[in-house]
Protein backbone atom coordinates (compact mmCIF):
# COMPACT_ATOMS: atom_id res chain seq x y z
CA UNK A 1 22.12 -15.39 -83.05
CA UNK A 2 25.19 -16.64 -81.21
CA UNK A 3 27.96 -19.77 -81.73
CA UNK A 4 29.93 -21.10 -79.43
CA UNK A 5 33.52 -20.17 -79.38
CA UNK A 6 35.39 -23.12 -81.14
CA UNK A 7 38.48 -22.42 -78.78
CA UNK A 8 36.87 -22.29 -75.65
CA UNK A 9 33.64 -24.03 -74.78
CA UNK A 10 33.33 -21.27 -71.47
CA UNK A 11 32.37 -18.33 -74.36
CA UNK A 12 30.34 -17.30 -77.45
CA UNK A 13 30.48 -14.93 -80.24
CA UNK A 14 27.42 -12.45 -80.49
CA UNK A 15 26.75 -9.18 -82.46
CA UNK A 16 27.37 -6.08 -80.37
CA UNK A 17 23.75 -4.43 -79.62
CA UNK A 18 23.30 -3.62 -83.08
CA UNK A 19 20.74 -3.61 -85.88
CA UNK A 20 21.05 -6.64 -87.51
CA UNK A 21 21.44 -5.79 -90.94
CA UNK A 22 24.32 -3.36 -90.08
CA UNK A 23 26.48 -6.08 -88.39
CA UNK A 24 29.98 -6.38 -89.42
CA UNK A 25 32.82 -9.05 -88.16
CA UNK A 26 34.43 -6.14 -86.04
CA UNK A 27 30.93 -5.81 -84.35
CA UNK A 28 31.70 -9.57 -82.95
CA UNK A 29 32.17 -9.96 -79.03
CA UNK A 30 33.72 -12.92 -77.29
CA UNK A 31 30.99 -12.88 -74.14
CA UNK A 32 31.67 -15.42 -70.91
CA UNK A 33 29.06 -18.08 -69.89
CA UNK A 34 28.15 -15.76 -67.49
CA UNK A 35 26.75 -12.69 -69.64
CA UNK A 36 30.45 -10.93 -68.94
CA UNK A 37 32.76 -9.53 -71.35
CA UNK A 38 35.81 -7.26 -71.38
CA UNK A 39 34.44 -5.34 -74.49
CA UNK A 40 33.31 -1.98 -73.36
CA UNK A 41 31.10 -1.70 -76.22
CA UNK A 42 27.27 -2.41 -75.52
CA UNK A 43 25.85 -5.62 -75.65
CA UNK A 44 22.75 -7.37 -76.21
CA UNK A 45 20.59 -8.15 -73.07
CA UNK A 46 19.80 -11.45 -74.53
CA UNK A 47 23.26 -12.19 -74.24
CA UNK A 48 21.81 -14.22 -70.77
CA UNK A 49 19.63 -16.36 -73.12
CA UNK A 50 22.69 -17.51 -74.90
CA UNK A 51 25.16 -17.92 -72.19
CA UNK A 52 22.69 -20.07 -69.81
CA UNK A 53 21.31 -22.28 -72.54
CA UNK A 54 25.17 -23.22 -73.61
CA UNK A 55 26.12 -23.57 -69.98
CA UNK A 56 22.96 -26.01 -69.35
CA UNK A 57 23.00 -27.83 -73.06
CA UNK A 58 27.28 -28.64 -73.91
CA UNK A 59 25.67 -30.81 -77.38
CA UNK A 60 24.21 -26.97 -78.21
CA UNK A 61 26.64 -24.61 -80.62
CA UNK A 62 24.45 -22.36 -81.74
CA UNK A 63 21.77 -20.37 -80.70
CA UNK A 64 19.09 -17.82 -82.30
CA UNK A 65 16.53 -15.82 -80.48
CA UNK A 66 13.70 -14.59 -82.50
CA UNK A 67 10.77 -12.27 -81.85
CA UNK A 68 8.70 -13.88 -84.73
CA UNK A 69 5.11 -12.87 -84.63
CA UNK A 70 4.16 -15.94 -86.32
CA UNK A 71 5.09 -17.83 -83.27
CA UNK A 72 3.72 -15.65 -80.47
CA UNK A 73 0.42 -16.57 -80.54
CA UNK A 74 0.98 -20.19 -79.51
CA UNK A 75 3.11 -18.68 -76.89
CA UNK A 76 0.16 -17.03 -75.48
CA UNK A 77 -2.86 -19.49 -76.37
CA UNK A 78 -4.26 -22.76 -75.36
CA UNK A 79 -2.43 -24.14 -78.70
CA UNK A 80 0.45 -25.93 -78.22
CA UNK A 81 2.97 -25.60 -81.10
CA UNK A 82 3.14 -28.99 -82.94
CA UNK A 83 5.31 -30.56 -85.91
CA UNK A 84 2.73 -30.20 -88.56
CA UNK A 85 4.95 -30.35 -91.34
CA UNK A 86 8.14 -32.85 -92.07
CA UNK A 87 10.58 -29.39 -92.36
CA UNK A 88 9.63 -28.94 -88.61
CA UNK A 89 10.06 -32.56 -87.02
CA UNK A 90 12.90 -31.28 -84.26
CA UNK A 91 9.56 -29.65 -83.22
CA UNK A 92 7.87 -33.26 -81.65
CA UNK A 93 4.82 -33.58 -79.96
CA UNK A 94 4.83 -29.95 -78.64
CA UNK A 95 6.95 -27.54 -78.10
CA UNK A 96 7.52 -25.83 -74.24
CA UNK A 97 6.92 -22.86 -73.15
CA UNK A 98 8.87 -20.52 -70.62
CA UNK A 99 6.48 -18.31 -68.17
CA UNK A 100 8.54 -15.75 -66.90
CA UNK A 101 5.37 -15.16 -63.98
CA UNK A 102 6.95 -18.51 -62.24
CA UNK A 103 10.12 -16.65 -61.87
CA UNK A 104 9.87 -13.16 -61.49
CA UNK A 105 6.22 -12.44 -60.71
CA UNK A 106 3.68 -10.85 -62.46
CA UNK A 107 5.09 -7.47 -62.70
CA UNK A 108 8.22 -8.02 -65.36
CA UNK A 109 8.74 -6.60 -68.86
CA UNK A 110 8.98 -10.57 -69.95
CA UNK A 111 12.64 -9.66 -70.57
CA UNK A 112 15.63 -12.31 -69.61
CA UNK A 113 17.80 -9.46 -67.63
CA UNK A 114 19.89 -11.87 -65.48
CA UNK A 115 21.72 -14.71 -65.40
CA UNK A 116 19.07 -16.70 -63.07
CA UNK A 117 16.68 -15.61 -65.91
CA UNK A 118 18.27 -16.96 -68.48
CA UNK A 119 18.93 -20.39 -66.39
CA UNK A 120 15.52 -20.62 -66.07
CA UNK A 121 14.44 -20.27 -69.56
CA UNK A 122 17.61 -23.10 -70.21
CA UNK A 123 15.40 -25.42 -68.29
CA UNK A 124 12.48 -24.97 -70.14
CA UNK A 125 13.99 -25.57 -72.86
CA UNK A 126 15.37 -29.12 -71.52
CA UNK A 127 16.65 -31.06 -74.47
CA UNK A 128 14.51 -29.43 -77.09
CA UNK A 129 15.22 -28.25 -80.40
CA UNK A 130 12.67 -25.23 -79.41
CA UNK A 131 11.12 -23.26 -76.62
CA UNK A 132 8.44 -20.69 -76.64
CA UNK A 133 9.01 -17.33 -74.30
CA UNK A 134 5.00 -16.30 -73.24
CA UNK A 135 4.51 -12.99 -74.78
CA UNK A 136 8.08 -12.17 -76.32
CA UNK A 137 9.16 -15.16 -79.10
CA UNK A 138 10.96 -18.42 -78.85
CA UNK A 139 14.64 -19.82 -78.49
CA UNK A 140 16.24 -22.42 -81.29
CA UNK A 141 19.52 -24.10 -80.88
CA UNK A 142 21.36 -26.49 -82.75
CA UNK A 143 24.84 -28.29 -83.34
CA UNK A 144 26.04 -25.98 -85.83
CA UNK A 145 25.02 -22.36 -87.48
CA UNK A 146 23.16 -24.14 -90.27
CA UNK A 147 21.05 -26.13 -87.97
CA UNK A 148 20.05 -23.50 -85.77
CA UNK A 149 19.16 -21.26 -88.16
CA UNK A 150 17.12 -24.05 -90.32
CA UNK A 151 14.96 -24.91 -87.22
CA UNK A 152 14.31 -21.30 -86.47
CA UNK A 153 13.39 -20.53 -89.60
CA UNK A 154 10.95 -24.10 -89.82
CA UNK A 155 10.02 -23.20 -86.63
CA UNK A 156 7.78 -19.87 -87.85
CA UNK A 157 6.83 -21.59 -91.17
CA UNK A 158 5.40 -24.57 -89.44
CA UNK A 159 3.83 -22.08 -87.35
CA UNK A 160 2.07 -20.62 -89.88
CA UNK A 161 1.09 -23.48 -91.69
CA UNK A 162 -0.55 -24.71 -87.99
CA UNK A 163 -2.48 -21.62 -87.68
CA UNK A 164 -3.87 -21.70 -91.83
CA UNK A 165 -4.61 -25.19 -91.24
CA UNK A 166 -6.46 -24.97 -88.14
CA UNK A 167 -8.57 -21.89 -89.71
CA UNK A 168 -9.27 -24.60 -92.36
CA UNK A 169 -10.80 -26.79 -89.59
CA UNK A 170 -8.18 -28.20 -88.14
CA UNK A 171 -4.49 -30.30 -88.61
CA UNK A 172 -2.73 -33.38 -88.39
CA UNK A 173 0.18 -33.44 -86.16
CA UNK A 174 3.42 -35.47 -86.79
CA UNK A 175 3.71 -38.21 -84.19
CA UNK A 176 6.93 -38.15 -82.14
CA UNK A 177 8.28 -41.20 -84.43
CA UNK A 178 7.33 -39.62 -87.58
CA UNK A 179 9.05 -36.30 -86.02
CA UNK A 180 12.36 -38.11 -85.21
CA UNK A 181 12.61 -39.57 -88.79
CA UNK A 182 12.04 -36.49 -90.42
CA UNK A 183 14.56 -34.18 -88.64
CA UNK A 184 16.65 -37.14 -89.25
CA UNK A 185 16.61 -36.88 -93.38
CA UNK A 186 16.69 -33.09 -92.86
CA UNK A 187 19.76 -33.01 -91.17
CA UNK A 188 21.42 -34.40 -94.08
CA UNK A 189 19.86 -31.45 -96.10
CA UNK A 190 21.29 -28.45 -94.67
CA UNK A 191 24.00 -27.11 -96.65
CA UNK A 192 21.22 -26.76 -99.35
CA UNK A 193 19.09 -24.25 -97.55
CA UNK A 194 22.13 -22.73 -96.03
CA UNK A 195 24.02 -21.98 -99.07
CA UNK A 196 21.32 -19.90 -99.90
CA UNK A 197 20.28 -18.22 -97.30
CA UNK A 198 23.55 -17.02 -96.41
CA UNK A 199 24.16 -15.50 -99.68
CA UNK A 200 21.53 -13.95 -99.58
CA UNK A 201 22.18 -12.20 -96.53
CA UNK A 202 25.51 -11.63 -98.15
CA UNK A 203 23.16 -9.14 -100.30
CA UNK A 204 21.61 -7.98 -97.58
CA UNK A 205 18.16 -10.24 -98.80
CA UNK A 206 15.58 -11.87 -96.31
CA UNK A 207 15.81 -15.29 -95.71
C-alpha cells in the first residue's frame, strides 16, 4: 500500500521492494507521480499503479494493491463483482475491470510496467472505490489509510460471501442507493476496525 505525501501532493510514500512483513519506517521511499525516485534502493514495479491513480484521482490518499485470490475469479469470469453485503457498499452495482489485452496486446505478463500502464488502469478505475486487474488482483483507494485498507479488506470478504452465496443458488445484490447509504454509516466506523488491525500488525498478526 501507498499514501500520499502530506507535504507534497506530486509524491507518495511506498515500501521499498520488500516482503511485507519485514518492512520497517527506514524501508519508506518518497516516489514522484511519475514512478521516479532519487532512492537507489529497489522499488516496487507497482509503484506505476500508485503514482497514475493519484495523478488521475487528487480526492484519493491512499492506495493498496492486492493479489487476493478471493477476488480473481470475478476478474476472470462472466461475474461481475457486486455489493452483496452492507461492509462492501463503496463496491455499487459492479465493480470494473482493467484488461491489460486493450493496451498492450495479448502477449504481456498482465504486469503494470510503465507509466502509460498504470494511466490506463487509473481510468478504469474512474471514480470507484475498486477496480479489478483480469488475471492479477484488484486496486482500492480511499481518503485516508483506514479507508483504503477497510475497503480492500471488504472488498475480498464480500467476495467470498458472493461466491458461497451463489454456490447456495444464488444472491441478492445491494442496489446503488442501498450501496451509497451503507458506505455512508461505515465511514463513520473506521477507527474501530483500524485500531485493531493495526495492532495487530504491530504483532506481526493477519488482519
Amino acid at each position: 500500500m501507498s499514501v500520499r505525501d502530506p507535504d507534497d501532493p506530486s509524491r507518495f510514500l511506498i515500501s521499498r521492494n520488500l516482503a511485507p512483513g519485514l518492512v520497517t519506517p527506514d524501508d519508506i521511499q518518497v516516489i514522484g507521480l511519475d514512478g521516479t525516485t532519487a532512492d537507489d534502493r529497489p522499488s516496487y514495479l507497482e509503484r506505476f499503479i500508485h503514482g497514475e491513480i493519484y495523478r488521475a484521482r487528487a480526492d484519493v490518499q491512499a492506495v493498496v494493491h492486492s493479489h487476493s485470490a478471493s477476488m480473481v475469479p470475478f476478474s476472470i469470469s462472466r461475474t461481475p463483482l457486486q455489493a452483496v453485503w452492507h461492509m462492501a457498499g463503496f463496491l455499487g452495482e459492479a465493480v470494473p475491470v482493467f484488461e491489460i489485452r486493450d493496451s498492450v496486446g495479448s502477449s504481456s505478463d498482465l504486469l503494470i510496467r510503465s507509466g502509460s500502464l498504470g494511466a490506463d488502469l487509473a481510468a478504469t478505475l474512474g471514480g470507484a472505490a475498486v477496480a479489478l486487474m483480469r488475471g492479477h488482483g484488484f486496486v482500492a483507494v480511499g481518503d485516508s489509510i483506514p479507508q483504503a485498507v477497510a475497503r480492500a479488506v471488504y472488498a475480498d470478504l464480500n467476495a467470498r460471501a458472493q461466491v458461497t452465496a451463489g454456490q447456495l443458488g444464488g444472491y441478492t445484490a445491494l442496489t446503488a442507493e442501498e450501496g451509497a447509504a451503507a458506505a455512508e454509516s461505515n465511514n463513520g466506523q473506521l477507527t474501530r476496525a483500524w485500531e485493531i488491525w493495526r495492532a495487530n500488525a504491530r504483532r506481526g498478526e493477519s488482519v
